[in-house]
N, C-alpha and C. Protein backbone atom coordinates (compact mmCIF):
# COMPACT_ATOMS: atom_id res chain seq x y z
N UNK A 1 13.63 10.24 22.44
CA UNK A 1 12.48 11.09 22.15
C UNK A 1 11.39 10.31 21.41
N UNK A 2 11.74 9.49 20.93
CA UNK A 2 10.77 8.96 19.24
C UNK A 2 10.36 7.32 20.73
N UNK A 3 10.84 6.97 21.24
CA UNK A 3 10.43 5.84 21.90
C UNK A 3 9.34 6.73 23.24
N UNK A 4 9.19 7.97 22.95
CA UNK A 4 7.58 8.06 24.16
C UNK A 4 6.81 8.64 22.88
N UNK A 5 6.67 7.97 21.75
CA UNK A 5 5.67 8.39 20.66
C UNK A 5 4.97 6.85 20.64
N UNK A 6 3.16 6.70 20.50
CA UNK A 6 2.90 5.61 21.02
C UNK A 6 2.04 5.12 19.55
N UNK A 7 1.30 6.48 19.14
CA UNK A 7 0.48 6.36 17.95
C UNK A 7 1.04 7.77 17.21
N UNK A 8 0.57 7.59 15.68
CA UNK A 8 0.55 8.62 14.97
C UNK A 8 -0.31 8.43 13.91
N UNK A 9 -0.21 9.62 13.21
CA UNK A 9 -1.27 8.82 11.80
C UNK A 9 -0.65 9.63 10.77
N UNK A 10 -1.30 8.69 9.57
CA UNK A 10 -0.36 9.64 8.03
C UNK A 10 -1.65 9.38 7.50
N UNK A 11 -1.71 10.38 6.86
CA UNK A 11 -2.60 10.83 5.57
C UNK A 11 -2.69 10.21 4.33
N UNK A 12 -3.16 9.44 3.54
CA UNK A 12 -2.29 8.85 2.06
C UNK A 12 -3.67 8.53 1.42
N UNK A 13 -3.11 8.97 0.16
CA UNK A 13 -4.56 8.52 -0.88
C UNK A 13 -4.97 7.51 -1.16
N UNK A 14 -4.03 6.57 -0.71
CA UNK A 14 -4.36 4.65 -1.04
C UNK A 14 -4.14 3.98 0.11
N UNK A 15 -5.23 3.71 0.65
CA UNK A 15 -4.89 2.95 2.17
C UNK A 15 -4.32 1.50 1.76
N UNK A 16 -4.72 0.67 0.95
CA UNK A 16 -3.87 -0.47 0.41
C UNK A 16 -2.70 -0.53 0.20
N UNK A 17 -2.46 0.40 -0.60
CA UNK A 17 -1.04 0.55 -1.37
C UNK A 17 -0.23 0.86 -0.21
N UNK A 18 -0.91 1.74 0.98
CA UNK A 18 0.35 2.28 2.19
C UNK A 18 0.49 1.23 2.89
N UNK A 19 -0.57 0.36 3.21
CA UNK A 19 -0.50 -0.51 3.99
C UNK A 19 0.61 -1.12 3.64
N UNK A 20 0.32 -2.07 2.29
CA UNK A 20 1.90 -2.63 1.69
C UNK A 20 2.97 -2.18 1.94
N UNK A 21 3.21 -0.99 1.75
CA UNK A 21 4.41 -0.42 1.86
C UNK A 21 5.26 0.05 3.11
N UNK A 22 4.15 0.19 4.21
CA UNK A 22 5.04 0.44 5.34
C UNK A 22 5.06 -1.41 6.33
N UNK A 23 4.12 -2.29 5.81
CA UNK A 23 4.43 -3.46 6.46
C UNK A 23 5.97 -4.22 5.76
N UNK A 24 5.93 -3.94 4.46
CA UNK A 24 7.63 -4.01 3.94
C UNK A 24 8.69 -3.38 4.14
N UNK A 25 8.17 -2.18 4.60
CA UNK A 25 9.21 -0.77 5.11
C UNK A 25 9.95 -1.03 6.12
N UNK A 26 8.98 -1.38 7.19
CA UNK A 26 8.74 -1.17 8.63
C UNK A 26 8.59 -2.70 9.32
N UNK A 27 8.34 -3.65 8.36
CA UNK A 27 8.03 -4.91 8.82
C UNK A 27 6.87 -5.07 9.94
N UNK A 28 5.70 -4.05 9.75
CA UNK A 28 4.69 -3.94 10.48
C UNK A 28 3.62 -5.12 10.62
N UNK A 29 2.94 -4.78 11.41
CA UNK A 29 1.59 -6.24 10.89
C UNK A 29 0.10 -5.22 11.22
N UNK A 30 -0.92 -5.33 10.91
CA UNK A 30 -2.32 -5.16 10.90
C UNK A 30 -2.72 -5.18 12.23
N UNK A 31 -2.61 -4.13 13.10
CA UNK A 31 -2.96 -4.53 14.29
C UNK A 31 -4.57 -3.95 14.30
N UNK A 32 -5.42 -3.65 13.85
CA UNK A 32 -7.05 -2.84 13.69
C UNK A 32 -7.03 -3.05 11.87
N UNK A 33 -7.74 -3.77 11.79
CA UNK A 33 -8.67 -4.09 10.68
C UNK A 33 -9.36 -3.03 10.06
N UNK A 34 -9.00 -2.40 8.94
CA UNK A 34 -9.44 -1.71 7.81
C UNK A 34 -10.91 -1.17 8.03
N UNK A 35 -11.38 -0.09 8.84
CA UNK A 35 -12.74 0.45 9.17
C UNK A 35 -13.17 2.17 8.98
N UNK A 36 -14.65 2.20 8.07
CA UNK A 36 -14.71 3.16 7.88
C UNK A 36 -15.38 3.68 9.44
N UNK A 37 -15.30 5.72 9.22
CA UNK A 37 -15.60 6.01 10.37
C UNK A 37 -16.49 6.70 9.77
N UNK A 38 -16.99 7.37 11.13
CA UNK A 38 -18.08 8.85 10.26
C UNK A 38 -17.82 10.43 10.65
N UNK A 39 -16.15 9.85 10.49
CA UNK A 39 -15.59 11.39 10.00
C UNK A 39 -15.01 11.41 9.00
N UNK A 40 -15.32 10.82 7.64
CA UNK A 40 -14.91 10.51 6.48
C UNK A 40 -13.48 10.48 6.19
N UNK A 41 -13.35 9.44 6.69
CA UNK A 41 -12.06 8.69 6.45
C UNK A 41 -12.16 7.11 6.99
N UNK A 42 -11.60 6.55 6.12
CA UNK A 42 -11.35 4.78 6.57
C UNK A 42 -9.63 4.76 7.12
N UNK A 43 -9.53 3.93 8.05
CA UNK A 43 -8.41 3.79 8.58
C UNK A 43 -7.84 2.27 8.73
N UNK A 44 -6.37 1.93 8.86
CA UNK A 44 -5.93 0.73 9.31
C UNK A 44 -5.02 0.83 10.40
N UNK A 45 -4.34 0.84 11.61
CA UNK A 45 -3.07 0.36 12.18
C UNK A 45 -2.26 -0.76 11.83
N UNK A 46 -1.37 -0.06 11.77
CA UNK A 46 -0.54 -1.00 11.92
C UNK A 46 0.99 -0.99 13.20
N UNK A 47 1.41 -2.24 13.52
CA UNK A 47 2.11 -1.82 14.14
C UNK A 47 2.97 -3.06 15.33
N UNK A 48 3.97 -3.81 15.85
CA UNK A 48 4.26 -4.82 16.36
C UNK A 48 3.64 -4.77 18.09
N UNK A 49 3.85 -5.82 18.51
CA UNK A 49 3.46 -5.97 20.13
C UNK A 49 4.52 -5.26 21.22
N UNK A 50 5.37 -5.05 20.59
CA UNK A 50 6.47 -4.01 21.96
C UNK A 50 6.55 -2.66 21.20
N UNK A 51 6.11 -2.20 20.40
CA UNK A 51 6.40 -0.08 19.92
C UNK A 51 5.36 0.36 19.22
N UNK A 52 5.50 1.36 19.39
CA UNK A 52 3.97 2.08 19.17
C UNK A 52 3.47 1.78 17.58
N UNK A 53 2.07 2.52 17.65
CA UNK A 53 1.88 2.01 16.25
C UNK A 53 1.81 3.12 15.01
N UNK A 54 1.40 2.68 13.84
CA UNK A 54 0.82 3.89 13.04
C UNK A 54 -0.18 3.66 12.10
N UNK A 55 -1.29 4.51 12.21
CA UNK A 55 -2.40 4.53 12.08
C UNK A 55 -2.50 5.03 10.52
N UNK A 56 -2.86 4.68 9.33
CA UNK A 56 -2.80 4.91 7.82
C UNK A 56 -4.52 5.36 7.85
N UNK A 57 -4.66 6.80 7.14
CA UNK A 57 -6.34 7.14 6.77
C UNK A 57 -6.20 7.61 5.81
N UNK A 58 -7.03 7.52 4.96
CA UNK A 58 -7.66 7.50 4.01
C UNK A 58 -9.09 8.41 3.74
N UNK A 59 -9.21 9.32 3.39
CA UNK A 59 -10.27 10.01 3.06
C UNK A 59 -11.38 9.52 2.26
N UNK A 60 -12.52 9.35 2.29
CA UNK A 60 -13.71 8.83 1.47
C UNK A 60 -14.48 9.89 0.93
N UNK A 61 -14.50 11.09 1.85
CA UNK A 61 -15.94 11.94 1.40
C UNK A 61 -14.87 13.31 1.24
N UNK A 62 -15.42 13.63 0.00
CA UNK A 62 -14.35 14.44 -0.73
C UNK A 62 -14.49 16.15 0.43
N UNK A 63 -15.68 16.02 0.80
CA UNK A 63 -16.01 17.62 1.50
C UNK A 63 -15.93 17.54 2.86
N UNK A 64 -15.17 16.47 3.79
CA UNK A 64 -15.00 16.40 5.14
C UNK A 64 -13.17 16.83 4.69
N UNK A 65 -12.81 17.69 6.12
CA UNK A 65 -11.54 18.16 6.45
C UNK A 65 -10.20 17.56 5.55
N UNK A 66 -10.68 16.11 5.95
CA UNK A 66 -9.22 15.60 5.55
C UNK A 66 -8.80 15.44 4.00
N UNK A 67 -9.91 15.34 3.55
CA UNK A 67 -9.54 15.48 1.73
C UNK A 67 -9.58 16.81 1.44
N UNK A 68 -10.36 17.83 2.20
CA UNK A 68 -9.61 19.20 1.76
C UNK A 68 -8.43 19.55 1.50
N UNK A 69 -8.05 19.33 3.19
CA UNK A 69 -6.31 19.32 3.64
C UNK A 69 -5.88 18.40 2.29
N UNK A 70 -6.03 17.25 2.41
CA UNK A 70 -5.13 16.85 1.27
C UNK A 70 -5.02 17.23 -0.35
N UNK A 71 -6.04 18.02 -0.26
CA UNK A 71 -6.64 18.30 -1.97
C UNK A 71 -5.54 19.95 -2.00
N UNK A 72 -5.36 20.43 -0.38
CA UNK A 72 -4.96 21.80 -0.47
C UNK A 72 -3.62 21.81 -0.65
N UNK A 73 -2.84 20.81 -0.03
CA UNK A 73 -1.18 20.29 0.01
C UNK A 73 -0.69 19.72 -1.12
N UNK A 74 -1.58 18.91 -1.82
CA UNK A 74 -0.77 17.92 -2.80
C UNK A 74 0.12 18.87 -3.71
């Protein structure tokens, strides 16, 4: 089941700090370079050359969706 999953993404308040932690976790590598968007959030992938990847974002602008959601869950 988990091998036809190709991308995903996680939510996390420190895109640095996750990064670290799932390339030690997971033994991942940087596959997309650390870029903000303009749906307020900055993002990284990560992820090896044969299985899917996962995508780490980060919220910037406190009043777009995703820092709501996260401001509403924590």
């Amino acid at each position: 089941m988990l091998q036809s999953i190709r991308l995903f993404s996680v939510a996390v308040a420190d895109l640095e700090a996750a990064t670290q932690h799932y390339q030690q976790l997971f033994g991942l590598q940087v596959m997309a370079a650390p870029r903000d968007t303009r749906f307020g959030f900055k993002s990284v992938t990560l992820g090896n050359s044969t299985e899917g990847f996962i995508e780490l974002i980060q919220p910037v602008d406190a009043k777009r969706p995703l820092a709501r959601f996260m401001r509403e869950r924590a």
